[in-house]
Protein backbone atom coordinates (compact mmCIF):
# COMPACT_ATOMS: atom_id res chain seq x y z
CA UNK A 1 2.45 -34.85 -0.67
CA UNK A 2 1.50 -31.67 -2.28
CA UNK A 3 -1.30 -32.03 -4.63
CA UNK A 4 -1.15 -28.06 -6.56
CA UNK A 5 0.59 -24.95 -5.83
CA UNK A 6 0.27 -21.44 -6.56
CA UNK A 7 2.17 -19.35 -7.79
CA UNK A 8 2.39 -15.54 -6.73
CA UNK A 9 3.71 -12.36 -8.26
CA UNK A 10 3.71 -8.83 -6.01
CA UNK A 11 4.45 -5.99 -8.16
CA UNK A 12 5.54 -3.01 -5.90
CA UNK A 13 6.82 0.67 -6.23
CA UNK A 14 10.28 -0.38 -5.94
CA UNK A 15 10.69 -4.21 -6.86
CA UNK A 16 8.36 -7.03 -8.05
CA UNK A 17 9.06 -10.62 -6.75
CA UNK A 18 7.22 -14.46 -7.07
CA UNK A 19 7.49 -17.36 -5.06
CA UNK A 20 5.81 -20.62 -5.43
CA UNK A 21 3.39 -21.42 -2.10
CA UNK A 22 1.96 -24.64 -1.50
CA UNK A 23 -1.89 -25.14 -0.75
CA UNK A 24 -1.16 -24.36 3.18
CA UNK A 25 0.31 -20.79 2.33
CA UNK A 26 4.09 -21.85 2.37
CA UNK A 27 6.47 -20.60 0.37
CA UNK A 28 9.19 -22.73 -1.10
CA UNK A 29 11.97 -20.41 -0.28
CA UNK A 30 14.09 -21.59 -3.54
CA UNK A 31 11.52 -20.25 -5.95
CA UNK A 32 11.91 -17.28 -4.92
CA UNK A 33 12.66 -14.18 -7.07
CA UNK A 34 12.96 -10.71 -6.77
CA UNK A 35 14.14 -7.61 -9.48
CA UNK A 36 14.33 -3.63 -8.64
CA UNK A 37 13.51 -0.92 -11.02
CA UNK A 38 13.92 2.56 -10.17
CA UNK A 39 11.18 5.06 -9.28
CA UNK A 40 12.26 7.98 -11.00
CA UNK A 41 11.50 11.55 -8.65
CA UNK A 42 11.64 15.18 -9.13
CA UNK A 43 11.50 18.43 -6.71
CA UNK A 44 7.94 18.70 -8.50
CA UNK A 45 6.52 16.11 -6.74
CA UNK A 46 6.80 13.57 -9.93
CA UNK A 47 7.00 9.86 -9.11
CA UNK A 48 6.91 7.42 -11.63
CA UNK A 49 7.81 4.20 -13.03
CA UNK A 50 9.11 3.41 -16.79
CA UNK A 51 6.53 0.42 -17.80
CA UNK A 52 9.51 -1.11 -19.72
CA UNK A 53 11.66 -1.56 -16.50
CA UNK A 54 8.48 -3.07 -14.40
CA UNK A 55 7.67 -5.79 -17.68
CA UNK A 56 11.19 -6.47 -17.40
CA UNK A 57 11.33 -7.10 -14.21
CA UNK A 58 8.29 -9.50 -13.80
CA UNK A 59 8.99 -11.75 -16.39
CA UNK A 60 13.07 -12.23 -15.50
CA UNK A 61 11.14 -12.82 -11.61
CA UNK A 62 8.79 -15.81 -13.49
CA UNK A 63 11.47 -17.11 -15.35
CA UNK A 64 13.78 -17.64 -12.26
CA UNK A 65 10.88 -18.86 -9.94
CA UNK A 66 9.85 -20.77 -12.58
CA UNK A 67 13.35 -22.75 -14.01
CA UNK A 68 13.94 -23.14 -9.67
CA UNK A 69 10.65 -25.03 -9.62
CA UNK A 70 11.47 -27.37 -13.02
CA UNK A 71 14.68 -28.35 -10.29
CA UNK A 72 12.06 -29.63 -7.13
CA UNK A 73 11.54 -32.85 -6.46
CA UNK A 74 7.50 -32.76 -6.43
CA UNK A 75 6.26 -30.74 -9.38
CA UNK A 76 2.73 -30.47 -8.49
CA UNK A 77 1.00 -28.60 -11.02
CA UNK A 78 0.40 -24.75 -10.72
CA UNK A 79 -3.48 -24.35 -9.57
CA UNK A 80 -3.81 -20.51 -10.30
CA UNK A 81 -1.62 -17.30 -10.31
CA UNK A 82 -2.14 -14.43 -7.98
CA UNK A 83 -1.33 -11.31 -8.00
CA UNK A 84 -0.76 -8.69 -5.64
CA UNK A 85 -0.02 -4.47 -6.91
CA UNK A 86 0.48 -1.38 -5.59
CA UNK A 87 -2.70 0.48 -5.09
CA UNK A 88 -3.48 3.93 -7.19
CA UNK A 89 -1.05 3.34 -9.83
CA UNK A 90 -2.07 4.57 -13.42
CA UNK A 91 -0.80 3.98 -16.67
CA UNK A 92 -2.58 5.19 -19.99
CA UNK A 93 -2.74 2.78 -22.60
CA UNK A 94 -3.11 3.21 -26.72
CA UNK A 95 -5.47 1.90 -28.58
CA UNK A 96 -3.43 -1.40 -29.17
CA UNK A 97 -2.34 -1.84 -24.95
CA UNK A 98 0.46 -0.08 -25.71
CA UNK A 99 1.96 2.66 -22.91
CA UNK A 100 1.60 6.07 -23.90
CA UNK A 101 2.62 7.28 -20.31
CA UNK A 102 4.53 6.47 -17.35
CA UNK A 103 3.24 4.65 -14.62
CA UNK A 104 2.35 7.73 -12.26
CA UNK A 105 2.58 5.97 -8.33
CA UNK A 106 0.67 6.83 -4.95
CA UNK A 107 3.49 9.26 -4.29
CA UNK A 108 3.29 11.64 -7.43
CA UNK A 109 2.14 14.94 -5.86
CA UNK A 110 2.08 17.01 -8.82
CA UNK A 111 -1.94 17.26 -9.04
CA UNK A 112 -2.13 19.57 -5.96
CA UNK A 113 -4.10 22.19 -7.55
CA UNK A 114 -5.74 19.50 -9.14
CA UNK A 115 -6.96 17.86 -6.13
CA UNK A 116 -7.60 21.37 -4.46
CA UNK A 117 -9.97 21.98 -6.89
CA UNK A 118 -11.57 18.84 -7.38
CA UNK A 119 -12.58 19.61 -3.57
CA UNK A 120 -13.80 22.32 -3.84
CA UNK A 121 -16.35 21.20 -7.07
CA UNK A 122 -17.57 18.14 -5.57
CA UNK A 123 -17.13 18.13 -1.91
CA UNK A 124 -14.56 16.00 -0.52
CA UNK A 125 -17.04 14.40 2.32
CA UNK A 126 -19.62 13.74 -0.61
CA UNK A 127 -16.90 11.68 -2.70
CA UNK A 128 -15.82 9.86 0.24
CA UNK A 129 -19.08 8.75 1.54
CA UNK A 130 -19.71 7.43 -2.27
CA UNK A 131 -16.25 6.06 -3.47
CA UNK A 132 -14.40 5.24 0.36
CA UNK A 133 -11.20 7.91 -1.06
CA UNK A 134 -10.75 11.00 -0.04
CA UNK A 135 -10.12 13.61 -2.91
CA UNK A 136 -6.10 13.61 -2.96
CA UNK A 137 -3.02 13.43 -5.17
CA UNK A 138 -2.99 9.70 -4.24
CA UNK A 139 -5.45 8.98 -6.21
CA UNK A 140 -6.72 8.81 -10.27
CA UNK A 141 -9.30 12.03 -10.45
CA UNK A 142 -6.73 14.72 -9.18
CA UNK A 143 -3.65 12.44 -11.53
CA UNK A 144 -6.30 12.37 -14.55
CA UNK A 145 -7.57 16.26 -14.41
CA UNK A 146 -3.80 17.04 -13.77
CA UNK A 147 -2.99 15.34 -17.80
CA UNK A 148 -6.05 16.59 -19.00
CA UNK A 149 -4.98 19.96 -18.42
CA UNK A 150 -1.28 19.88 -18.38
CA UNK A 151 -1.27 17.33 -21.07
CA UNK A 152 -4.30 18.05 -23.33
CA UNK A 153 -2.74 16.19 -26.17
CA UNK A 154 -1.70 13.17 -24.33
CA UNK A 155 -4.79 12.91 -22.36
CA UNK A 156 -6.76 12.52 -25.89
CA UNK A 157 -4.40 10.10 -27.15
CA UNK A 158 -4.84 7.70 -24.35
CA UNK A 159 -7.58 5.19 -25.42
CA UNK A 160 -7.88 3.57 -21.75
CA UNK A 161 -6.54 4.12 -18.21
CA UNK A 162 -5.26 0.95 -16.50
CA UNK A 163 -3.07 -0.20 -13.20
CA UNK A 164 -0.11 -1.68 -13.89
CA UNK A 165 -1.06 -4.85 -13.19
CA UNK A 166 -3.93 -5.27 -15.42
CA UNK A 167 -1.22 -3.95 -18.51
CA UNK A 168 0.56 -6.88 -17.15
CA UNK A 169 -2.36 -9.24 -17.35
CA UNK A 170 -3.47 -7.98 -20.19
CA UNK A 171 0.48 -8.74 -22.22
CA UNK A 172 0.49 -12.07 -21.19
CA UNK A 173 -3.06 -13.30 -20.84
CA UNK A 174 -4.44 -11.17 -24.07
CA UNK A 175 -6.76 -9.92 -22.18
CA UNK A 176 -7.76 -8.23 -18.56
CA UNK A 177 -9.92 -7.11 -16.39
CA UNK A 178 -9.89 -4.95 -13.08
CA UNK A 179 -10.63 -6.33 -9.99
CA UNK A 180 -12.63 -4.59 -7.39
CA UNK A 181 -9.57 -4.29 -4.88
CA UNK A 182 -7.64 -2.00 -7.47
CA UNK A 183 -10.41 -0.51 -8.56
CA UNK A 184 -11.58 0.33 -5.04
CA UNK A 185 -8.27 2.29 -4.42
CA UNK A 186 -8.82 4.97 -7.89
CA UNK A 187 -11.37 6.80 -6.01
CA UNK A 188 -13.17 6.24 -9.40
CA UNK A 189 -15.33 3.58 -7.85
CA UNK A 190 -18.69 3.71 -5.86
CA UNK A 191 -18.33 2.18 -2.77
CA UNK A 192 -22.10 1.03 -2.64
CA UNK A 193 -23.11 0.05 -6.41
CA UNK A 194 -19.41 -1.69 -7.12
CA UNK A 195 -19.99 0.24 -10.35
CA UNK A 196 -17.64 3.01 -11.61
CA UNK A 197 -18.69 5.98 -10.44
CA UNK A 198 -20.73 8.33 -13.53
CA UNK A 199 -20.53 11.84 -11.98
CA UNK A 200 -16.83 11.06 -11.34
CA UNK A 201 -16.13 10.00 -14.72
CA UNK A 202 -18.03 12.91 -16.05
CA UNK A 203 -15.74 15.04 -13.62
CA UNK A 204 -12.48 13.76 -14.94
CA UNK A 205 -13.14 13.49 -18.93
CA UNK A 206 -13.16 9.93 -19.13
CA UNK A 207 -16.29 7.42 -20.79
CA UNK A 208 -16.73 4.25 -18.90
CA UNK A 209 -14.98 2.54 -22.07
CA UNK A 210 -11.88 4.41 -21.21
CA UNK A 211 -11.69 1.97 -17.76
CA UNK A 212 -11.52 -1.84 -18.01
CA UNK A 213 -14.22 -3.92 -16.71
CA UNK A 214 -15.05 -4.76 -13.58
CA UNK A 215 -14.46 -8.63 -12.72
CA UNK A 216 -12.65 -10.75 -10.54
CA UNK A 217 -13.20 -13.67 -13.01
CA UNK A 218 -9.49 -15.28 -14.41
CA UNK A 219 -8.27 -15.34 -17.61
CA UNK A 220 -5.20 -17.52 -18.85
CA UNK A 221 -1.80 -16.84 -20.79
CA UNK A 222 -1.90 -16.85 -24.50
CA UNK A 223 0.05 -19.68 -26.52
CA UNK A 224 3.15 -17.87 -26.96
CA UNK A 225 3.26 -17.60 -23.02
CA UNK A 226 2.18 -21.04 -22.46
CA UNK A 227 5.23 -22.06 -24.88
CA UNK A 228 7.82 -19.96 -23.04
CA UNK A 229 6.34 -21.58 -19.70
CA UNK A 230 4.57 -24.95 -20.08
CA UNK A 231 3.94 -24.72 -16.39
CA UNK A 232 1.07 -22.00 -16.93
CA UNK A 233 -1.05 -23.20 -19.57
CA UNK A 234 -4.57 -23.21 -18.89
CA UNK A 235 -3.55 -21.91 -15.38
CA UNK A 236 -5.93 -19.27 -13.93
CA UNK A 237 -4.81 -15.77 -13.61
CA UNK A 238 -6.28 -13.79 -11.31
CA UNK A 239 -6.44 -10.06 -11.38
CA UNK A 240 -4.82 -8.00 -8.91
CA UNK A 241 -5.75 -7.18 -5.81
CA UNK A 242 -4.61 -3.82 -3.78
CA UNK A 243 -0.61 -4.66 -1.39
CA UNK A 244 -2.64 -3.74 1.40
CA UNK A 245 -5.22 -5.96 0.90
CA UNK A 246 -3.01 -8.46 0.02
CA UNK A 247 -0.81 -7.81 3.31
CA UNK A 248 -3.89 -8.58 5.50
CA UNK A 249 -4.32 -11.45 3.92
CA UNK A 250 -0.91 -13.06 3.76
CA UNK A 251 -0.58 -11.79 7.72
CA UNK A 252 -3.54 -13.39 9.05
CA UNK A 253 -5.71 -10.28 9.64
CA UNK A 254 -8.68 -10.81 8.09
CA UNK A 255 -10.66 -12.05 11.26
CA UNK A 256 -13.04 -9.21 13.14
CA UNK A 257 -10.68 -7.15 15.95
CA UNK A 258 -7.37 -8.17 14.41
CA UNK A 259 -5.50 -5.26 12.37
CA UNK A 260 -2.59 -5.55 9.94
CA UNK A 261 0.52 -2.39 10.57
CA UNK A 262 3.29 -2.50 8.23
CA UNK A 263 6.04 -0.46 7.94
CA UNK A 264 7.85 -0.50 4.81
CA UNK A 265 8.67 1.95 2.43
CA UNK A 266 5.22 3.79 3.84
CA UNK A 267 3.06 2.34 6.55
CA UNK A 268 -0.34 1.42 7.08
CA UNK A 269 -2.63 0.22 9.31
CA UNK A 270 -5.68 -1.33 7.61
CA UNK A 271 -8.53 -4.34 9.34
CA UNK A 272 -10.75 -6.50 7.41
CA UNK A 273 -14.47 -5.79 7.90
CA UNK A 274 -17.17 -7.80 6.00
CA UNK A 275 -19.34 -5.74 3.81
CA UNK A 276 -22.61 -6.28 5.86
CA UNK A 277 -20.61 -4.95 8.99
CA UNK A 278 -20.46 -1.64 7.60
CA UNK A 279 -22.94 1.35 7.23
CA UNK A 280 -23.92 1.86 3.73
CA UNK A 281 -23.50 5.77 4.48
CA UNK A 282 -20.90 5.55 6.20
CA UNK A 283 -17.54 3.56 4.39
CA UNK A 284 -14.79 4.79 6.88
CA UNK A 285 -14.10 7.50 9.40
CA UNK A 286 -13.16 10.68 7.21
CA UNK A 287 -9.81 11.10 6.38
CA UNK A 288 -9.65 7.22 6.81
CA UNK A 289 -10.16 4.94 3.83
CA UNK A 290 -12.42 2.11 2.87
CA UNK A 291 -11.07 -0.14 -0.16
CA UNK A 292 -11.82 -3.78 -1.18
CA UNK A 293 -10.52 -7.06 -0.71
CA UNK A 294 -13.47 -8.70 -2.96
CA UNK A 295 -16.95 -8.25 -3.07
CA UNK A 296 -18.05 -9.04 0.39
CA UNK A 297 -15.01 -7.86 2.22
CA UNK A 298 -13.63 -4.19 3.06
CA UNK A 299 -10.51 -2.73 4.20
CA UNK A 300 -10.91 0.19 6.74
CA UNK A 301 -7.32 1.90 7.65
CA UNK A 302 -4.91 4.78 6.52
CA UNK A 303 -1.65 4.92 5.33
CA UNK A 304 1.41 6.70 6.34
CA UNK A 305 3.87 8.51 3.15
CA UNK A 306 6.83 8.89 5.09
CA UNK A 307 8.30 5.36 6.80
CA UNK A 308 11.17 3.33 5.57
CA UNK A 309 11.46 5.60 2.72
CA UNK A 310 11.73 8.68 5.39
CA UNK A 311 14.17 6.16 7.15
CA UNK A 312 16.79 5.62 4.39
CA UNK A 313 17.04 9.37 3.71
CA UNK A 314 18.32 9.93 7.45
CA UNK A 315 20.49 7.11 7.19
CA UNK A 316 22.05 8.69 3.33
CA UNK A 317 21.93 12.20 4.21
CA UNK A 318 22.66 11.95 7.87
CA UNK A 319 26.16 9.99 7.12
CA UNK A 320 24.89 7.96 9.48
CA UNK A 321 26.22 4.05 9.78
CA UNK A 322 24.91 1.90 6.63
CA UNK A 323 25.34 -1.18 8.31
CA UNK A 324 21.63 -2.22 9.41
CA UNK A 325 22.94 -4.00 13.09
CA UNK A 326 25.12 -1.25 14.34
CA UNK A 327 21.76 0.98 14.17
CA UNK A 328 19.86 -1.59 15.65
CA UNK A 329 22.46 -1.78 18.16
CA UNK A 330 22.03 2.09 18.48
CA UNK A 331 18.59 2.35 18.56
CA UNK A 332 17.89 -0.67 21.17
CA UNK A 333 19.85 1.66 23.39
CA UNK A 334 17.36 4.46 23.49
CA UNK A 335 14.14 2.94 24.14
CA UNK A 336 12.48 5.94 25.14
CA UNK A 337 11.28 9.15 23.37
CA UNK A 338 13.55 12.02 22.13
CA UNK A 339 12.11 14.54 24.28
CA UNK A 340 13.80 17.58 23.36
CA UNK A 341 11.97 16.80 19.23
CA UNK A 342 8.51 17.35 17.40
CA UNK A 343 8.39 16.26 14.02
CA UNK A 344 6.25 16.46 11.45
CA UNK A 345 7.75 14.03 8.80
CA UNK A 346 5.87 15.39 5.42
CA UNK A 347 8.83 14.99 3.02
CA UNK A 348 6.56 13.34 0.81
CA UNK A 349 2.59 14.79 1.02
CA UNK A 350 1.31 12.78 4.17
CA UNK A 351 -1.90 11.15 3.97
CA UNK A 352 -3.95 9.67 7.10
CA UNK A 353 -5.31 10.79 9.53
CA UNK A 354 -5.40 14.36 8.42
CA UNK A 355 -4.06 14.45 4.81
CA UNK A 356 -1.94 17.73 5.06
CA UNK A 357 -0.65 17.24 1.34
CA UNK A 358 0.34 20.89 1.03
CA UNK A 359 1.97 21.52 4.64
CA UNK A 360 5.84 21.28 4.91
CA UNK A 361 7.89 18.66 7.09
CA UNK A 362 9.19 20.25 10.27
CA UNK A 363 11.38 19.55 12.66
CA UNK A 364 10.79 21.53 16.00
CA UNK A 365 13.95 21.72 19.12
CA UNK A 366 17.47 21.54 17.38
CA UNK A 367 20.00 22.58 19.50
CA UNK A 368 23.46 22.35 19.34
CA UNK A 369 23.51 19.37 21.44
CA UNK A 370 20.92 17.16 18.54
CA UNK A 371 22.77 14.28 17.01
CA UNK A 372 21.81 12.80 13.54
CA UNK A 373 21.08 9.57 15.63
CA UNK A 374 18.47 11.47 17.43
CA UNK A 375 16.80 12.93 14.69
CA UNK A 376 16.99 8.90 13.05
CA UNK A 377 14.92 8.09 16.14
CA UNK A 378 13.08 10.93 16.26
CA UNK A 379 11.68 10.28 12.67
CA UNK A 380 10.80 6.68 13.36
CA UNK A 381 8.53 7.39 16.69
CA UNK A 382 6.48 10.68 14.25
CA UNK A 383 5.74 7.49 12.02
CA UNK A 384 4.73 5.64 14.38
CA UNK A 385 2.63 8.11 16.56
CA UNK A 386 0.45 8.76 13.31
CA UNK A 387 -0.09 5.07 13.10
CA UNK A 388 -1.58 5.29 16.61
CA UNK A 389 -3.77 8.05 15.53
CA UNK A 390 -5.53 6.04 12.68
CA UNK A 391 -5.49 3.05 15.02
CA UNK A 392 -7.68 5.45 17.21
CA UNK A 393 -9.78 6.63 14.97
CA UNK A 394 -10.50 2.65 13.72
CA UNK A 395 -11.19 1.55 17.00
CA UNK A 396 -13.68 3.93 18.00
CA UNK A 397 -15.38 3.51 14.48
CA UNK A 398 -15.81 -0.14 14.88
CA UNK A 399 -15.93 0.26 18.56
CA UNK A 400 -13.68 -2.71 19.69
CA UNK A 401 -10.03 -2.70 20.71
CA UNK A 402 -8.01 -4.46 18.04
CA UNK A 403 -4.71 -6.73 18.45
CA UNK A 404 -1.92 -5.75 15.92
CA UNK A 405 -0.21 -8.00 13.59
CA UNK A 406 2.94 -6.37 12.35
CA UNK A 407 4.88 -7.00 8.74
CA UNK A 408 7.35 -5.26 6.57
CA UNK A 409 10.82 -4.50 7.07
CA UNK A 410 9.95 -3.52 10.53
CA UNK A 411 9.82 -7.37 11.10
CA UNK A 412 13.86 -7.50 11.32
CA UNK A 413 14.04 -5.15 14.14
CA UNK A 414 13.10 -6.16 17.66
CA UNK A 415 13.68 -2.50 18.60
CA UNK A 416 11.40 -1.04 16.51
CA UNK A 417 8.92 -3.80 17.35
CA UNK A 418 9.23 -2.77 20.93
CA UNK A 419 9.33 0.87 20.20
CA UNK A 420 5.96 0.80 17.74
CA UNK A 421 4.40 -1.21 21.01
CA UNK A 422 5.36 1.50 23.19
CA UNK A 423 4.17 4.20 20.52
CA UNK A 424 0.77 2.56 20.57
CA UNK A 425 0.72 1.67 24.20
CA UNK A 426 -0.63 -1.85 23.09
CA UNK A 427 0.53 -5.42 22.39
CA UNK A 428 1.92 -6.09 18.72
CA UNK A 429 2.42 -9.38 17.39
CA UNK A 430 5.35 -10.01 14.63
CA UNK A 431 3.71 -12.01 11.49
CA UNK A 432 5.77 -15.06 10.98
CA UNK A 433 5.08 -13.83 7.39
CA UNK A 434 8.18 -12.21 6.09
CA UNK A 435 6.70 -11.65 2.51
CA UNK A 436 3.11 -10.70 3.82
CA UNK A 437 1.75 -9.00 -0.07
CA UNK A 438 3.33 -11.89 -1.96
CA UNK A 439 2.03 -14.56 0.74
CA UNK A 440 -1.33 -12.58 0.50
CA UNK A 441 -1.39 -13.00 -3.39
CA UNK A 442 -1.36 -16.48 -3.08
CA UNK A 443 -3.92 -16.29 -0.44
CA UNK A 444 -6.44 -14.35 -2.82
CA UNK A 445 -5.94 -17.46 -5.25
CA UNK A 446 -6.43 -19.72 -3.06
CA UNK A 447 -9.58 -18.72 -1.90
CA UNK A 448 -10.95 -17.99 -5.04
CA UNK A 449 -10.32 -21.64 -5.82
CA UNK A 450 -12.21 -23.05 -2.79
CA UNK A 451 -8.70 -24.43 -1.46
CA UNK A 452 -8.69 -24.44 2.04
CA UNK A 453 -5.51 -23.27 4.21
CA UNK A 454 -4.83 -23.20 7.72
CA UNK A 455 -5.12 -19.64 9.70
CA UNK A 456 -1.81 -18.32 10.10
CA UNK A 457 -0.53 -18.37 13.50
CA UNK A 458 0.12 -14.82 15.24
CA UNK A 459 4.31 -14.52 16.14
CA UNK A 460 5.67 -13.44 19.28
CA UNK A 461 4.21 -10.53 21.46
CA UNK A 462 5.47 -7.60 22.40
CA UNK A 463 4.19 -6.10 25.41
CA UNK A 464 4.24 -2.01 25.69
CA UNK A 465 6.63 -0.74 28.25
CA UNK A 466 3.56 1.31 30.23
CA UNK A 467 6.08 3.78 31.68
CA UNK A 468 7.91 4.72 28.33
CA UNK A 469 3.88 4.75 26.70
CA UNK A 470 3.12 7.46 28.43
CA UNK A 471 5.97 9.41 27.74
CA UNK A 472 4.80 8.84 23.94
CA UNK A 473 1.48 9.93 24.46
CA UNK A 474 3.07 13.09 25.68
CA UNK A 475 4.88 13.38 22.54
CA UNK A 476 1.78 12.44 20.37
CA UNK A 477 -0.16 15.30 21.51
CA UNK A 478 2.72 17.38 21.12
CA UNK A 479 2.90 16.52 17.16
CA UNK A 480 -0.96 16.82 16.84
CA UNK A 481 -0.64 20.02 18.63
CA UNK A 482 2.23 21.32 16.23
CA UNK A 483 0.06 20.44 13.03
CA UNK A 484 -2.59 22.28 14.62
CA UNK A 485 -0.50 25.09 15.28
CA UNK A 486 0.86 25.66 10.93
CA UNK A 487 -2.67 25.16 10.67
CA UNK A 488 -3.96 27.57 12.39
CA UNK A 489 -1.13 30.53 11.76
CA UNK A 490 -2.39 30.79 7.76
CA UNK A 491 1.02 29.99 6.66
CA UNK A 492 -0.30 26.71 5.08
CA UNK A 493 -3.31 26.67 3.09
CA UNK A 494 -4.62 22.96 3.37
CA UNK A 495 -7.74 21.85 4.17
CA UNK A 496 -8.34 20.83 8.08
CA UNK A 497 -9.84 17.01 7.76
């Protein structure tokens, strides 16, 4: 008989959903809830959310989690809340936690110069030894010296600078707090001291007041919550933590040697590394980044701009077929490269391994004989191939080969399983996790409540097809070598990582 649940909430770029999961990381499938709001883009690079839309959305997702769990048969009473948000996000706040701003996302590119600059005053290998972020539109000090001068008026007006999920917290709980996994992925934070980071602050315009403080300590809804859900009073609510770290967590890759890839709307390939494991000079490979999970776990990896997102543009502007198993029907025919193709799939400003923000997308060997399936397929595998690069550069940093657990949408395609095995020229296992960030959420909860859960057990593996990996290798170098080659020609002025 269950004894307490949890309850989880994932707030992404596109959706946010919440399940109830019982003490052994199952989720009741009937409690779950999910509502879209839409990220709103311009030619500019702008990528933002309207805070309205995202409240909105969570609290329609409680409510229906929430009335499906009054209807179970074994109400065990809610132990905590976890939470689980879209790293970088920033929202500026009035003096009475009101939003003065949108919520600008990861993707929001419009702090180029910004960013360029910001490298060029500090030093981009000095900021990423001290904070684990490299100095990029991705993250707050480019987005916050981008208002400050394109915004001046704004900028003063904003009394602090929060994620979205804190704003969240902070609504229904009256008060919040941000964890060290969000704050690890502002680039605001230092990486050693788990303080925010003075020079930084200094840098951007901002007082230490301006930024919430840093706790992974609970809080719990007001009254007037309580009274709209009886379930949740004097339920713990824990802060956020970071989707990737979450993802690790709700996957199972938190052990030593075992990394977490998923490929959603972006991709990223990220491994759990205890705090003492790591070199206090050394936080990540450069170009590679080194976040939190808490205080005495990291997570090393990169992330990848351009995946399911890249995807669905193909599939729209391609007029390609909409139905999801006649392209996996498609695809599962091809299983090897599309030789005749390079790619470099920038259509929104790639980040790891080399971060070329300000280089365009390019697609090298149309002919008359290309076919929008092959360019479909052809996008996929340039994912993919700069997964296997930061998988690389992870391995030889820890120095240890590491087995691959693999979430996201990729989960409902065995082609693309088999094709991302072939890409890396290793084994990948599918998580039996097909909500990894809002299974990790609960995770996070769980632990910080002592409650003990079973590992979760890896899924089926997929072996590489050695023959077809070597073509892919090929085709790797021939992508790294195109890069190389804009690079080199002066025709793109970004920095070489």
């Amino acid at each position: 008989m269950t004894t307490s649940v949890i309850l989880a909430l994932d707030i992404g770029t596109s959706s946010s959903r919440t399940a109830i999961y019982d003490t052994k990381g199952k989720r009741l499938l009937a409690t779950t809830a999910q509502f879209a709001y839409p990220l709103i883009t311009g030619p500019d690079g702008q990528a933002e959310l309207r805070p309205a839309d995202l409240e909105k959305a969570i609290a329609r997702a409680f409510a229906k989690t929430l009335q499906a769990w009054r209807k179970t048969k074994s109400r065990a009473p809610i132990a905590g809340i976890g939470v689980s948000c879209f790293w970088h996000s920033l929202l500026g706040l009035d003096k009475q936690g009101q939003p003065l701003t949108p919520i600008y996302t990861w993707a929001d590119s419009r702090c180029r110069t910004e960013a360029r600059d910001l490298r060029e005053t500090m030093g981009e290998k000095s900021v990423h030894a001290a904070t684990g972020c490299m100095v990029r539109t991705s993250f707050w000090p480019a987005k916050l010296l981008w208002l400050r001068k394109s915004q001046p008026g704004l900028f003063r007006k904003v009394d602090r600078w929060v994620s979205p999920a804190e704003w969240i917290q902070e609504k229904w709980c009256g008060q919040a707090t941000a964890s060290l996994s969000m704050a690890s992925g502002t680039g605001l934070l230092h990486a050693q001291t788990l303080q925010w980071h003075g020079p930084l602050l200094k840098q951007c315009g901002l007082r230490q007041n301006q930024l919430n403080p840093l706790s992974d300590a609970p809080s719990h809804v007001t009254p007037a919550i309580a009274r709209r859900f009886p379930e949740l009073t004097n339920t713990p609510w824990f802060p956020a933590i970071g989707d990737g770290a979450a993802s690790n967590l709700g996957s199972g890759a938190t052990n030593p040697g075992v990394a977490a890839i998923n490929v959603g709307t972006s991709a990223a390939l990220r491994v759990v590394v205890a705090t003492k494991a790591v070199r206090p000079k050394s936080p990540a490979p450069f170009g590679l980044f080194s976040y939190r999970v808490d205080d005495h776990r990291r997570l090393m990896g990169g992330a990848v701009s351009n995946a399911g997102n890249l995807r669905a543009w193909a599939i729209r502007e391609l007029n390609l077929p909409t139905d999801p198993a006649t392209i996996e029907k498609l695809l599962a025919a091809r299983p090897g490269p599309v030789k005749e193709l390079t790619l470099l799939p920038y259509w929104i400003a790639e980040r790891a391994p080399s971060w070329p923000e300000e280089m365009p997308s390019a697609v090298v060997g149309i002919t008359q004989a290309t076919r929008a399936l092959d360019l479909l397929q052809a996008f996929q595998e340039a994912t993919y191939h700069r997964l296997a690069q930061i998988g690389e550069a992870l391995e030889s940093a820890l120095r240890q080969k590491l087995v691959f657990i693999v979430s996201g949408g990729i989960q409902k395609s065995p082609s693309a399983l088999q094709r991302l095995a072939n890409v890396l020229g290793r084994p990948v296992h599918a998580s039996k996790e097909p909500e990894a960030s809002l299974c990790g959420a609960a995770c996070f909860a769980m632990d910080q409540l002592g409650l003990k859960r079973p590992a979760p057990q890896l899924g089926p593996k997929i072996n590489p097809q050695r023959a077809i990996s070597r073509e892919y290798t090929a085709a790797r170098q021939r992508q790294i070598e195109l890069e190389s080659l804009f690079r080199d020609s002066g025709l793109v002025t970004t920095p070489n990582v």
